[in-house]
N, C-alpha and C. Protein backbone atom coordinates (compact mmCIF):
# COMPACT_ATOMS: atom_id res chain seq x y z
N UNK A 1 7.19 15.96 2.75
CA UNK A 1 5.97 16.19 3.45
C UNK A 1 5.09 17.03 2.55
N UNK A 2 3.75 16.64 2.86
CA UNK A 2 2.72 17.50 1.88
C UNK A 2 1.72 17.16 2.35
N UNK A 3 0.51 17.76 1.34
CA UNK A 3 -1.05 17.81 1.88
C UNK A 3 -1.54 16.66 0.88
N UNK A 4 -2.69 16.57 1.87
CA UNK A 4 -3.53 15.52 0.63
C UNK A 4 -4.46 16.53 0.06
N UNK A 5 -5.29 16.08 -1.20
CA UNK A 5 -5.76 17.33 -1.48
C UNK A 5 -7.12 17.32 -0.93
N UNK A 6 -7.91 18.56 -0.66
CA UNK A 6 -8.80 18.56 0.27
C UNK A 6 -10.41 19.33 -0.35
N UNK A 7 -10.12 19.36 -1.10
CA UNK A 7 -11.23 19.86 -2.78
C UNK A 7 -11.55 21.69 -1.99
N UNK A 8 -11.12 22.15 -1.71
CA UNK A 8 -10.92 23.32 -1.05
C UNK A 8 -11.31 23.23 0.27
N UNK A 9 -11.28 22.16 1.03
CA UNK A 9 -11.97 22.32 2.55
C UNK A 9 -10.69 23.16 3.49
N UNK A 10 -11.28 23.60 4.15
CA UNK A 10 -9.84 24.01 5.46
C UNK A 10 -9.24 22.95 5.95
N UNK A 11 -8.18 23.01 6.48
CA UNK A 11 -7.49 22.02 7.64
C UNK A 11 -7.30 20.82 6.38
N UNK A 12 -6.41 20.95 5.85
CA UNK A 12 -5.84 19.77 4.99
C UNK A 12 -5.07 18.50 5.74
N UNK A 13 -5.25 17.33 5.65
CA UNK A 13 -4.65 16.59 6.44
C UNK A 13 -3.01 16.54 5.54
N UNK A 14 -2.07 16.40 6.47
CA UNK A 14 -0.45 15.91 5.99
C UNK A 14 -0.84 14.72 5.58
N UNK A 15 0.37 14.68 4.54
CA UNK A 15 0.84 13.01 3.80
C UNK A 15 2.27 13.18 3.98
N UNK A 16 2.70 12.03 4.34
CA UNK A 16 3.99 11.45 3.51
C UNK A 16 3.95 10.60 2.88
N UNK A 17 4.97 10.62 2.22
CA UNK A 17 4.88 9.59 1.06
C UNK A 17 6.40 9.00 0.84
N UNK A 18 6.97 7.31 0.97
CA UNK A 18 8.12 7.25 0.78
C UNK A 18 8.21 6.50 -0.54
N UNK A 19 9.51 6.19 -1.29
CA UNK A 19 9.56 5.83 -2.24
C UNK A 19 10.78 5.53 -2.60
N UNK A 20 11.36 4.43 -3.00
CA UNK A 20 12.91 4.50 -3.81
C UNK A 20 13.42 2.79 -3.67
N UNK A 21 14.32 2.38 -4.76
CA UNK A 21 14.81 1.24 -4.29
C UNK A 21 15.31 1.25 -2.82
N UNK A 22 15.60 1.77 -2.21
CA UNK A 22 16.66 2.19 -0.74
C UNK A 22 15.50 0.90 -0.30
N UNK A 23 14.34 1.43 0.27
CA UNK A 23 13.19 0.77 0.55
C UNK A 23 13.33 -1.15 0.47
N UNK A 24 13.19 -1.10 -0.58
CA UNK A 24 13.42 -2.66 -0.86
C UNK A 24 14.73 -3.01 -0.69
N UNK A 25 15.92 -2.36 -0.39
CA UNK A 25 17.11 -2.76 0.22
C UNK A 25 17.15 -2.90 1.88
N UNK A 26 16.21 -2.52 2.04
CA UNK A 26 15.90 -2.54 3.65
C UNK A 26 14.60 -3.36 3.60
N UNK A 27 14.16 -3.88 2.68
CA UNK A 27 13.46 -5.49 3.25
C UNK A 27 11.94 -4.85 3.10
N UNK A 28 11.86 -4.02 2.46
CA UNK A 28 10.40 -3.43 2.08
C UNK A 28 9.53 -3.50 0.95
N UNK A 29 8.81 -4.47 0.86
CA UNK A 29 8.10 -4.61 -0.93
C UNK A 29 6.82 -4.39 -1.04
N UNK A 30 6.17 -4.43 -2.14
CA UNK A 30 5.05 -3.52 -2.44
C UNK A 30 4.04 -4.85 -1.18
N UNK A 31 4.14 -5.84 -1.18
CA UNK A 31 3.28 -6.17 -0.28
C UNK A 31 3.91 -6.54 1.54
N UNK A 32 4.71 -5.89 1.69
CA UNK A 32 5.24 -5.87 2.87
C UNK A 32 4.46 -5.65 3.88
N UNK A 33 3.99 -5.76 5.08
CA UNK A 33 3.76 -5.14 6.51
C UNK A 33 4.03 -4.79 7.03
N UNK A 34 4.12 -3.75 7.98
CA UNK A 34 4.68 -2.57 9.09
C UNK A 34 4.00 -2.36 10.07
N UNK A 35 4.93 -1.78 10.55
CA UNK A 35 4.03 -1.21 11.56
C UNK A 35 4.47 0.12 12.32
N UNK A 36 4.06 0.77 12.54
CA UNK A 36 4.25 2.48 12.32
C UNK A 36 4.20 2.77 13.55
N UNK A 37 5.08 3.45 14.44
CA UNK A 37 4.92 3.57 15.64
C UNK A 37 5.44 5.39 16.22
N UNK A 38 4.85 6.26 16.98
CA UNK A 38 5.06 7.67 16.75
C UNK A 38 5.61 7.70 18.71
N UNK A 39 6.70 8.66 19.00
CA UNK A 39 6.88 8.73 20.11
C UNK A 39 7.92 10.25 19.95
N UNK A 40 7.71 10.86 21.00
CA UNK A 40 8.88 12.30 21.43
C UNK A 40 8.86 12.78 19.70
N UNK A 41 7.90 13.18 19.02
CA UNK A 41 8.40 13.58 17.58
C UNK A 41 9.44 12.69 16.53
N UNK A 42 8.70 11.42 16.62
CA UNK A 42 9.61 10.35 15.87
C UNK A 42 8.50 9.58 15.25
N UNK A 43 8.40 9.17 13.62
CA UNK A 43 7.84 7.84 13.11
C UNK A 43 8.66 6.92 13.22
N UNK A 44 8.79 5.69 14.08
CA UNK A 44 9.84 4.64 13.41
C UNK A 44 8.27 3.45 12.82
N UNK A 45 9.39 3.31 11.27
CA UNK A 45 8.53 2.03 10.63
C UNK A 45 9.50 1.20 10.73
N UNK A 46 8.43 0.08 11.04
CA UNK A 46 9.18 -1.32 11.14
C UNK A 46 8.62 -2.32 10.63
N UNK A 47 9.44 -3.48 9.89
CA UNK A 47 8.68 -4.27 8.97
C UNK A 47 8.21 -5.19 10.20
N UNK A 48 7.06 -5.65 9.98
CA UNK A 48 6.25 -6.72 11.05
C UNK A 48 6.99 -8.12 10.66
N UNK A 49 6.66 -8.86 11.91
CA UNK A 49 7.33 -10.02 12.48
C UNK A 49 6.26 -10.96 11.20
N UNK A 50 6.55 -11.79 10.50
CA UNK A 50 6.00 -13.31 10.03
C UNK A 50 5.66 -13.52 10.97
């Protein structure tokens, strides 16, 4: 977890950022689709349906 950078403004927005083969072993490639869904303090990503 981290900031994006914000050229000195206040209130920096969060980033995440994921990265690693793991990713593409779970069916994830640089042009993949998702879809990002937030509930009770949870991201689940999920690759979108064809």
């Amino acid at each position: 977890m981290g900031y994006v950078p914000n050229r000195g403004k206040p209130n920096p927005s969060p980033q995440l950022t994921l990265s690693g083969k793991w990713l593409n072993k779970l069916g994830f490639t640089v042009v993949s689709h998702y879809t990002l869904t937030r509930q009770a303090g949870q991201l689940i990503i999920r690759l979108a349906e064809e």
